[in-house]
N, C-alpha and C. Protein backbone atom coordinates (compact mmCIF):
# COMPACT_ATOMS: atom_id res chain seq x y z
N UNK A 1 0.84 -1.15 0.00
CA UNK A 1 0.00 0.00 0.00
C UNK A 1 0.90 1.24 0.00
N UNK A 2 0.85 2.11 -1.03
CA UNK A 2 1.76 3.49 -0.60
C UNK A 2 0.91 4.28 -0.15
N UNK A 3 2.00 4.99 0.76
CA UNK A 3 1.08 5.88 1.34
C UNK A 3 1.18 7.38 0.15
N UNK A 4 -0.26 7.98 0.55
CA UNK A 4 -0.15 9.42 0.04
C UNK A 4 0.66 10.42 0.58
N UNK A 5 0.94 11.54 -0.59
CA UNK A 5 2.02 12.18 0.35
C UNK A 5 1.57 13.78 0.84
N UNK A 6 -0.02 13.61 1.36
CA UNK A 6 -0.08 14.62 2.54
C UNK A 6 -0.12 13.91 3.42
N UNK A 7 0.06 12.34 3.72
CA UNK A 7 0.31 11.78 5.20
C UNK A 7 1.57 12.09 5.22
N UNK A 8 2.55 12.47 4.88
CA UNK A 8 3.85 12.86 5.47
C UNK A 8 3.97 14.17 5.58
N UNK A 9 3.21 15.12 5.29
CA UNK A 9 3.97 16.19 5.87
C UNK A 9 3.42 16.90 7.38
N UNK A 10 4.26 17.38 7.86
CA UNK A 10 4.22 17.76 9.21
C UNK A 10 2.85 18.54 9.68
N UNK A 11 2.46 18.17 10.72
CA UNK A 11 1.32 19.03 11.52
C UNK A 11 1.33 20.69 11.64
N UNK A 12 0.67 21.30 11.17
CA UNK A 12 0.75 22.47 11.61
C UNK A 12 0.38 22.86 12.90
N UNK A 13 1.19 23.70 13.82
CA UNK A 13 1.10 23.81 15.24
C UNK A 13 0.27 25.01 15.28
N UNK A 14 -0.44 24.47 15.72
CA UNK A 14 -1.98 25.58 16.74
C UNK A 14 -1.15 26.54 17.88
N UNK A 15 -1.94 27.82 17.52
CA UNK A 15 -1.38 28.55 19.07
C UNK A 15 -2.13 27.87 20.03
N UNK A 16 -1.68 28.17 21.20
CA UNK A 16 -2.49 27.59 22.13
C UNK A 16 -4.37 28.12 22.84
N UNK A 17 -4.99 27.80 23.36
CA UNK A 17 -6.15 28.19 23.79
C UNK A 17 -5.84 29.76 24.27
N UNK A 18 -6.39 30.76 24.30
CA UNK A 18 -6.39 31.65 25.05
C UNK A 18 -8.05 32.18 25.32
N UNK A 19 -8.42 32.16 26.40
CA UNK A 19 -9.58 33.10 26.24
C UNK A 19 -9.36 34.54 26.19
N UNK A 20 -10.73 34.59 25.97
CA UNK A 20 -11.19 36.00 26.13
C UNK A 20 -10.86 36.95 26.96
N UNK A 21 -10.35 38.14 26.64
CA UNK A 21 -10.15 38.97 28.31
C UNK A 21 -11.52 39.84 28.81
N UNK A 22 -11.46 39.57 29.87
CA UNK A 22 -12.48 40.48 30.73
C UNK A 22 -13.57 41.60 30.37
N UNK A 23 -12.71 42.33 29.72
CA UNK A 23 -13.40 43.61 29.03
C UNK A 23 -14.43 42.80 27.62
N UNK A 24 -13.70 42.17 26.83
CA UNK A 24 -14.16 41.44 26.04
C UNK A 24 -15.50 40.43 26.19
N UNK A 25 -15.12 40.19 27.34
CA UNK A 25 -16.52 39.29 27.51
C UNK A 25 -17.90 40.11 28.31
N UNK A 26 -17.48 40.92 28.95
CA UNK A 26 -18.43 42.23 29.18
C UNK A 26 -19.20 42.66 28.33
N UNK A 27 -18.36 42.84 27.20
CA UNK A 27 -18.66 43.77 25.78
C UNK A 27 -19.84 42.15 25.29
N UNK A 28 -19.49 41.50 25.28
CA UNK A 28 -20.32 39.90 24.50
C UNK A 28 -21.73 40.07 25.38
N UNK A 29 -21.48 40.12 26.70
CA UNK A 29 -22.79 40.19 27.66
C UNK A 29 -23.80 41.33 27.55
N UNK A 30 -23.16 42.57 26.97
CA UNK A 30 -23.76 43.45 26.76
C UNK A 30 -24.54 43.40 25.19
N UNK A 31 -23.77 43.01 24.52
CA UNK A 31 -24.67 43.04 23.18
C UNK A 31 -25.69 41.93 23.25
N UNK A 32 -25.84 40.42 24.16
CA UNK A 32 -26.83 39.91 24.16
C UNK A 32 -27.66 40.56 24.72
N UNK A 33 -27.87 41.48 26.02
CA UNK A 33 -28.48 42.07 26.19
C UNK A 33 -29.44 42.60 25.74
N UNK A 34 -28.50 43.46 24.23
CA UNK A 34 -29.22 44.44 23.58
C UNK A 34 -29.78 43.27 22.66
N UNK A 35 -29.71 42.34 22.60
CA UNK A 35 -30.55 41.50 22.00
C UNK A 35 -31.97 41.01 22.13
N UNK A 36 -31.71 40.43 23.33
CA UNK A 36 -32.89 40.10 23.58
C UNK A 36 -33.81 41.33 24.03
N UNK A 37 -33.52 42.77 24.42
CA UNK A 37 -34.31 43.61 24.47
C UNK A 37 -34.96 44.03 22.92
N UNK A 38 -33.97 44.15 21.49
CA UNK A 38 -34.61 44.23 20.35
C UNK A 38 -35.64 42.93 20.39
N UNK A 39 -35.21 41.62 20.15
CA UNK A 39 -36.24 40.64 19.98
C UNK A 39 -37.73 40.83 20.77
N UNK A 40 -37.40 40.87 22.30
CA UNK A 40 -38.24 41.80 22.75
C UNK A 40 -39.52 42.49 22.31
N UNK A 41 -39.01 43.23 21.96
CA UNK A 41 -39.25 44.75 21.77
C UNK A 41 -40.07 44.67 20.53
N UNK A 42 -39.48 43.95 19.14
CA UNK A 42 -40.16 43.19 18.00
C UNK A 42 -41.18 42.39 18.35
N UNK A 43 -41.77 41.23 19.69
CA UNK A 43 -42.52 40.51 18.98
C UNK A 43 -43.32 41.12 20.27
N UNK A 44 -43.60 42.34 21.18
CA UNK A 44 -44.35 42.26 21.73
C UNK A 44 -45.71 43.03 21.06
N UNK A 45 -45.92 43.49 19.63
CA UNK A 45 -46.87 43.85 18.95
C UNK A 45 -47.77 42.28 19.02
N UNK A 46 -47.00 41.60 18.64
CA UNK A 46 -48.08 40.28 18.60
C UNK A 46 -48.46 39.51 19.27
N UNK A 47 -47.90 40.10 20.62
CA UNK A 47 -48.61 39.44 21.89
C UNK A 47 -49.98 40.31 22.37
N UNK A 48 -49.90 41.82 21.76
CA UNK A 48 -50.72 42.52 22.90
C UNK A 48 -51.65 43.79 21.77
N UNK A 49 -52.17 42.92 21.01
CA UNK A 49 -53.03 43.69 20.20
C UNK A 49 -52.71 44.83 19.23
N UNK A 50 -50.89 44.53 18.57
CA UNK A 50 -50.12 45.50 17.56
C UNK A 50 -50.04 46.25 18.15
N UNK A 51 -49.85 46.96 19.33
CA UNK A 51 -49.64 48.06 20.20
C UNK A 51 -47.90 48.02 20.91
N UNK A 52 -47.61 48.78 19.97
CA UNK A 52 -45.86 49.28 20.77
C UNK A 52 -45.82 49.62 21.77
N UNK A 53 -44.74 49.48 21.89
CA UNK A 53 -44.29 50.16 23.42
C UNK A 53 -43.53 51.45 22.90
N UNK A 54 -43.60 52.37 23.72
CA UNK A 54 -43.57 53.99 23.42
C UNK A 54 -43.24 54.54 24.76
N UNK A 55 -41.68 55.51 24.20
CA UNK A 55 -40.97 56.22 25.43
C UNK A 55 -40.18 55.25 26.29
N UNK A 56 -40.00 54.30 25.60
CA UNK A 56 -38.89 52.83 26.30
C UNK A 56 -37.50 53.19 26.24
N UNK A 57 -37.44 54.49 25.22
CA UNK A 57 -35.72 54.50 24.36
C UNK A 57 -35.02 54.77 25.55
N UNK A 58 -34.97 55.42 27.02
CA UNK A 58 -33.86 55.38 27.69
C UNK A 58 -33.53 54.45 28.46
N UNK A 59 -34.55 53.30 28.27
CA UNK A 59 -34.12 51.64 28.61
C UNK A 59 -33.37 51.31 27.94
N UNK A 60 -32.87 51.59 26.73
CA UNK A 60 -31.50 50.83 25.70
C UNK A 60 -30.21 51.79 25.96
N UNK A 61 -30.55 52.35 26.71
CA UNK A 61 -29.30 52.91 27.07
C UNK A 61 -28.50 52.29 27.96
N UNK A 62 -29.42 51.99 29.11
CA UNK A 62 -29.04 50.89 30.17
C UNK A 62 -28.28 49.97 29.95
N UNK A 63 -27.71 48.89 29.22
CA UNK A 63 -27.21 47.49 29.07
C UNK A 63 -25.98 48.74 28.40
N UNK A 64 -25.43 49.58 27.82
CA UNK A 64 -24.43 50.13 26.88
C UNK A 64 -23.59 50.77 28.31
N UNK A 65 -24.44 51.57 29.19
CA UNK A 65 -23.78 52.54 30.53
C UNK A 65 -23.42 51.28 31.41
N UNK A 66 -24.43 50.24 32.20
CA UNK A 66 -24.01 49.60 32.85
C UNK A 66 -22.72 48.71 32.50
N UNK A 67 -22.47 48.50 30.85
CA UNK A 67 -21.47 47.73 30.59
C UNK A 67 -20.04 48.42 30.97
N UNK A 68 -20.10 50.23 30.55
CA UNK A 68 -19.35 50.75 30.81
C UNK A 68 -19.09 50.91 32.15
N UNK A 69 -20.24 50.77 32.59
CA UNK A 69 -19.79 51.29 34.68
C UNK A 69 -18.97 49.60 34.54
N UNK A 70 -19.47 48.96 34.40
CA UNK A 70 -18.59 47.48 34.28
C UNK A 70 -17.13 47.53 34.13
N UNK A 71 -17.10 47.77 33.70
CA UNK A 71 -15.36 47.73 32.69
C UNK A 71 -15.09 49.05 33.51
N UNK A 72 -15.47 49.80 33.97
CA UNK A 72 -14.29 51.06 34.79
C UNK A 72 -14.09 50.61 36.15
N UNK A 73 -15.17 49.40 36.62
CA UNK A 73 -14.78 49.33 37.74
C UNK A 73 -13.82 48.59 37.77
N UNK A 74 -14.08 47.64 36.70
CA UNK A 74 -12.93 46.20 36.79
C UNK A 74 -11.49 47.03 36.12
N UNK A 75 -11.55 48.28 35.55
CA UNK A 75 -10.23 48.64 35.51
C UNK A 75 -9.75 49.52 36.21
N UNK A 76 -10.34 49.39 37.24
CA UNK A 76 -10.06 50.48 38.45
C UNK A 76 -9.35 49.37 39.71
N UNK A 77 -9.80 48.35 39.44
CA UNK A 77 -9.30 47.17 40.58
C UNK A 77 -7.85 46.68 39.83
N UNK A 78 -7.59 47.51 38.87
CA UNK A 78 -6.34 46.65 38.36
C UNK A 78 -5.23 47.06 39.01
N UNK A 79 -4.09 46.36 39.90
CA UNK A 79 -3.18 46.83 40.59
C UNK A 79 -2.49 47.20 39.95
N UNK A 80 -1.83 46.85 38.11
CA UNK A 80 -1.03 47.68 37.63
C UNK A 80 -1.22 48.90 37.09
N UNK A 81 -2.56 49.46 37.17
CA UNK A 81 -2.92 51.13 36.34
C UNK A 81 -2.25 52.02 36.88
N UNK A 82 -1.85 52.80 36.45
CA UNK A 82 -1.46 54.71 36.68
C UNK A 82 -2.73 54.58 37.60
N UNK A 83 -2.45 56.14 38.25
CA UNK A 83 -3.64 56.38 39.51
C UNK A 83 -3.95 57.93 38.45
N UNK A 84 -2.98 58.31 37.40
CA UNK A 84 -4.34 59.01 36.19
C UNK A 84 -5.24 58.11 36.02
N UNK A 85 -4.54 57.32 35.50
CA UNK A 85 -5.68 55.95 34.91
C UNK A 85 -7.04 55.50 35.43
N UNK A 86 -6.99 55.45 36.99
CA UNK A 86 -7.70 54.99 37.91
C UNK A 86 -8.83 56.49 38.11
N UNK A 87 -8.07 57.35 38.56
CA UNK A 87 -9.03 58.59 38.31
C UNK A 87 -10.09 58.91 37.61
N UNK A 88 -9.22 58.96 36.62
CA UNK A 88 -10.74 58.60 35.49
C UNK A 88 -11.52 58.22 35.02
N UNK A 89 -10.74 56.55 35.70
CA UNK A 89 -12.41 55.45 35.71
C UNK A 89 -13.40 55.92 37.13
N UNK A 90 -12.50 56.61 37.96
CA UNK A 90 -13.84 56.80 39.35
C UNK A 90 -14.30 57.95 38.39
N UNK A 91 -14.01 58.76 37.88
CA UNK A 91 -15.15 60.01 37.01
C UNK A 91 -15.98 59.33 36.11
N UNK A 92 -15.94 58.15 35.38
CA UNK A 92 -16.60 57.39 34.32
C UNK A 92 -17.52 56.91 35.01
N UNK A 93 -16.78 56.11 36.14
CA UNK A 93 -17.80 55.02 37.25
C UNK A 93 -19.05 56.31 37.58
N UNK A 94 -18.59 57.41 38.26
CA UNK A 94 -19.68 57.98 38.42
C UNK A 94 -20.72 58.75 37.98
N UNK A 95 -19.60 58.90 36.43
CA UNK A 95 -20.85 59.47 35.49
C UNK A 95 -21.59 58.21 35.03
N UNK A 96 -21.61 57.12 34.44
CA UNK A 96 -21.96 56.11 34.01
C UNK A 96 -23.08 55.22 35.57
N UNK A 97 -22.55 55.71 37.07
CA UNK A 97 -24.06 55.61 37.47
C UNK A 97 -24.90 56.42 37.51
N UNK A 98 -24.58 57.99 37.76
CA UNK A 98 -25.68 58.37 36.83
C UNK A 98 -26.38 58.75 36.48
N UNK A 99 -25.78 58.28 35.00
CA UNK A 99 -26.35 58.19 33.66
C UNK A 99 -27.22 56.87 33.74
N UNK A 100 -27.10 55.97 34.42
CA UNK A 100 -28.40 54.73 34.52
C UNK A 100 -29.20 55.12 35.45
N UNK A 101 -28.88 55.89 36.38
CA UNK A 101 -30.00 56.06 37.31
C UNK A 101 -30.77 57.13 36.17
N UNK A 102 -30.56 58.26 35.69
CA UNK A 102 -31.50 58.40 34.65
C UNK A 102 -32.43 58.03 34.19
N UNK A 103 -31.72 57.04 33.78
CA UNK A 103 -31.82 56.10 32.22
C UNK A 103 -33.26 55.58 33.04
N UNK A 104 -33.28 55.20 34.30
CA UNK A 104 -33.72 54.33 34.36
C UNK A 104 -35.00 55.03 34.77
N UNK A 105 -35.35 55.77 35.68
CA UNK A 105 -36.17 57.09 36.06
C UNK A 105 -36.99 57.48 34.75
N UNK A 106 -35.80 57.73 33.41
CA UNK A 106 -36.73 58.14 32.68
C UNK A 106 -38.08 56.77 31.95
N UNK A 107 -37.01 55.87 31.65
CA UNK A 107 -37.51 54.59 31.40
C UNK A 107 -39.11 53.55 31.80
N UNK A 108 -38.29 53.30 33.05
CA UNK A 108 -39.51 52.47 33.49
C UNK A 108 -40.92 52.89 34.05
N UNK A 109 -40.92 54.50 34.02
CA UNK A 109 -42.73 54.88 34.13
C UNK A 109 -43.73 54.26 33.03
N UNK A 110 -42.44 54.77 31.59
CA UNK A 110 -43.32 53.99 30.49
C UNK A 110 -43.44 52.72 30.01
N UNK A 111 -42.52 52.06 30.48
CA UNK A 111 -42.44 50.43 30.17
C UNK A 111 -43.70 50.10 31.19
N UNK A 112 -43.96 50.82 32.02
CA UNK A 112 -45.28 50.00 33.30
C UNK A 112 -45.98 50.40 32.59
N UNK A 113 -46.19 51.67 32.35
CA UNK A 113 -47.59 52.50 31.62
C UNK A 113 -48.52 51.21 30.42
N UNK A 114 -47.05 51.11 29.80
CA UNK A 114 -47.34 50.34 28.39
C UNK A 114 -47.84 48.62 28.46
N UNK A 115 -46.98 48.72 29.85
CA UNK A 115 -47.13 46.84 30.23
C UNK A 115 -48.88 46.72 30.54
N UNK A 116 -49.26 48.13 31.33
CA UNK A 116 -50.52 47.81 32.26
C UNK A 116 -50.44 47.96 33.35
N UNK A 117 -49.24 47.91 34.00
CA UNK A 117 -48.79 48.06 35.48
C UNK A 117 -49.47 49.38 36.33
């Protein structure tokens, strides 16, 4: 039997596994988020008599700020940052809460209004 001759040539070497870093997977959690709030948001006409929901928009702000308050805190716990560095995530951290406490004030009167609540 001869053998063929891509059984002889050498394996190509894989880098190794690395995951994801931190910030990165934040950023992944946040866009499902904004997912399932579009899907959401799309099929509740056909649950509730073609009637939208109206004045919801500073609820999609929420999952984008909280991701960011996310990621300033976790780069505020990093022992190797500059303490510029760190500074500016406590000014982010506290604009980014808030900007959800807003968000959220403005938000959920009308998401109840609209639910029935």
């Amino acid at each position: 039997m001869s053998e063929r001759p891509e059984d002889n040539k050498p394996q190509e070497e894989k880098e190794p596994y690395t995951p994801a870093s931190p910030v990165k997977r934040i950023l992944a959690w946040v866009g499902v988020v904004y997912m399932v709030l579009l899907v959401g948001l799309n099929l509740y006409p056909f649950f509730h008599g073609g009637a939208y929901l109206t004045g919801v928009a500073p609820l999609f702000a929420c999952p984008g700020i909280a991701g960011l308050l996310i990621i300033a805190l976790y780069t505020l716990r990093q022992p190797d940052e500059t303490y510029s560095k760190k500074a500016s995530m406590v000014v982010l951290a506290l604009v980014c809460a808030v900007g959800l406490g807003v968000s959220l004030v403005l938000g959920i009167p009308p998401l109840l209004e609209g639910l029935g609540g």
